[in-house]
Protein backbone atom coordinates (compact mmCIF):
# COMPACT_ATOMS: atom_id res chain seq x y z
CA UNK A 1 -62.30 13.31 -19.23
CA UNK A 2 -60.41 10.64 -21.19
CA UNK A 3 -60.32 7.27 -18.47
CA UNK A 4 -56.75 7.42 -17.67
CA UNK A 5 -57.36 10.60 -15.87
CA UNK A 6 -60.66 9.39 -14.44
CA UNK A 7 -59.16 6.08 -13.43
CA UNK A 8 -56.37 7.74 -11.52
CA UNK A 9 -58.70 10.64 -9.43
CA UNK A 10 -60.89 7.77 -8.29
CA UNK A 11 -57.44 5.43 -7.33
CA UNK A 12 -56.17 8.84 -5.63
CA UNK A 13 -59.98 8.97 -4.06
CA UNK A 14 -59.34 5.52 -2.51
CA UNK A 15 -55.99 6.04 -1.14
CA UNK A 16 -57.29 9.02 0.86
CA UNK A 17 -60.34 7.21 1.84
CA UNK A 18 -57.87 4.37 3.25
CA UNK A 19 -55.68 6.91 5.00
CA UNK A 20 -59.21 8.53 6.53
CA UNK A 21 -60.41 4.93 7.83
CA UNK A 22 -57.13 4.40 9.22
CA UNK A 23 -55.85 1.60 6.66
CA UNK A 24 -52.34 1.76 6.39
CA UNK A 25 -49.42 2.49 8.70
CA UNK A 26 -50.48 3.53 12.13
CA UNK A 27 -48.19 6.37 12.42
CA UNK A 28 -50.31 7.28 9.38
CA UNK A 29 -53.60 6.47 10.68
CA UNK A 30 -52.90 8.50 14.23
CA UNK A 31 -51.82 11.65 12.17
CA UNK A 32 -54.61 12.10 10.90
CA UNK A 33 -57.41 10.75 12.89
CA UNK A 34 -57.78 13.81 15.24
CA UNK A 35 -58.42 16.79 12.32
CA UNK A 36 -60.72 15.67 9.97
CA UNK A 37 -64.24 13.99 9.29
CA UNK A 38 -64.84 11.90 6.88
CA UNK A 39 -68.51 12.64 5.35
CA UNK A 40 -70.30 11.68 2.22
CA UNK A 41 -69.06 14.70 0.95
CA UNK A 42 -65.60 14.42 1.66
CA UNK A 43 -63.32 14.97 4.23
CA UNK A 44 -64.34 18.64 6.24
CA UNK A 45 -62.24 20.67 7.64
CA UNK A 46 -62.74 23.74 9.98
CA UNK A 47 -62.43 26.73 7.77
CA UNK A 48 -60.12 28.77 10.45
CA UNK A 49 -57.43 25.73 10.93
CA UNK A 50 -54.02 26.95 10.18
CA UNK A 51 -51.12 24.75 9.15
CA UNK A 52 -53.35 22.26 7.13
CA UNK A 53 -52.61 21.74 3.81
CA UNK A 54 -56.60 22.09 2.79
CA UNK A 55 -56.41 25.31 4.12
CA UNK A 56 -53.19 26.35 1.99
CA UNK A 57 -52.84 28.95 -0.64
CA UNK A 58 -50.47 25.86 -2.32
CA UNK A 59 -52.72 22.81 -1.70
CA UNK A 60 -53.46 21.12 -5.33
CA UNK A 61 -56.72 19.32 -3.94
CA UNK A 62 -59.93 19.00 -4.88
CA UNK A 63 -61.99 21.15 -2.33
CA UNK A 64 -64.31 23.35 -1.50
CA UNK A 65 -65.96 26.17 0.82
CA UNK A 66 -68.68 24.99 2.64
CA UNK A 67 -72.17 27.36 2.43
CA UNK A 68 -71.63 28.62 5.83
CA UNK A 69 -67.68 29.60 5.36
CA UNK A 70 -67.03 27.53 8.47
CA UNK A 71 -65.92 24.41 6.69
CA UNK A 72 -63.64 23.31 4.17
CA UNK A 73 -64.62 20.24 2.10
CA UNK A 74 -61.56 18.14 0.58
CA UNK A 75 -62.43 15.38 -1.46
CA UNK A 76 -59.21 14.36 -2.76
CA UNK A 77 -55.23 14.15 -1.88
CA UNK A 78 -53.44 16.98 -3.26
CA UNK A 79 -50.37 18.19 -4.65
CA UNK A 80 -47.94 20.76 -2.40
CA UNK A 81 -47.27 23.60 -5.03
CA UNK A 82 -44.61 25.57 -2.27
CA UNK A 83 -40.95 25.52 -3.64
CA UNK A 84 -40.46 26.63 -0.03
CA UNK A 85 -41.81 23.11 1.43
CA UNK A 86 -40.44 20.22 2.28
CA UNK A 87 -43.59 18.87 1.09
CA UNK A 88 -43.05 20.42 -2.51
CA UNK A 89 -43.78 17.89 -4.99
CA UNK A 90 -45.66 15.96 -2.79
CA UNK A 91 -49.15 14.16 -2.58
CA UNK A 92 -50.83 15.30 0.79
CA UNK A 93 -53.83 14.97 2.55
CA UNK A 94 -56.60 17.76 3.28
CA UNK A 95 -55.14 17.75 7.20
CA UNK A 96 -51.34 17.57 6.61
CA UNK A 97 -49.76 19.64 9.34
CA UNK A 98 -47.15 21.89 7.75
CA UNK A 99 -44.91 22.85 11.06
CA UNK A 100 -41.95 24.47 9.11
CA UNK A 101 -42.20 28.54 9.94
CA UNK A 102 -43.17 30.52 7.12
CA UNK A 103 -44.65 27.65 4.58
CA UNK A 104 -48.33 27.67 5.35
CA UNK A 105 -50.07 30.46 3.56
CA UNK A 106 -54.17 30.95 3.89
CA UNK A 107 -55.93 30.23 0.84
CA UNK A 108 -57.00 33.51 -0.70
CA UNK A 109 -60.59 32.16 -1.04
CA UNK A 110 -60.81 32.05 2.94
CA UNK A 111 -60.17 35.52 3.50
């Protein structure tokens, strides 16, 4: 991995851990407070939560399936990959509510 690339995962690595300790905007900070725990690991996520980006068929993160299946570990923002999104384009986190009907697909991998 050349360092640009490596530089700019571990800047993208701090701006999530910033928005997970609540550093930033507090409209920020209170979305996503309730949904997600921050671990060494990453951020986890219940495995059968709709609506969150982590647990998207479009999500562009870096994440993972936890042993169990119950759990889905995000350890980075990611990119929304749904033309049908308002999000398309878009760095979100791992517990970005997607509320628009019709947007939020499960991730194959969860099924």
């Amino acid at each position: 991995m050349d360092q640009n690339r490596r530089t700019f995962a571990m800047q993208v690595v701090g701006l999530a851990a910033a928005a997970a300790a609540g550093i930033g905007t507090a409209e920020a900070a209170a979305e996503h407070q309730h949904e997600i725990q921050m671990s060494a690991d990453g951020w986890k996520l219940d495995a059968s939560t709709k609506f969150r980006c982590a647990t998207c068929r479009f999500w562009g993160g870096m994440r993972k399936i936890s042993d169990d299946k119950k759990q889905v570990v995000a350890v980075s923002l990611g990119w929304c990959n749904n033309p049908a999104s308002p999000m398309y384009r878009s760095m979100t986190p791992a517990d970005h509510e997607m509320t628009k009907a019709g947007v939020w697909v499960k991730w194959d991998a969860l099924s």
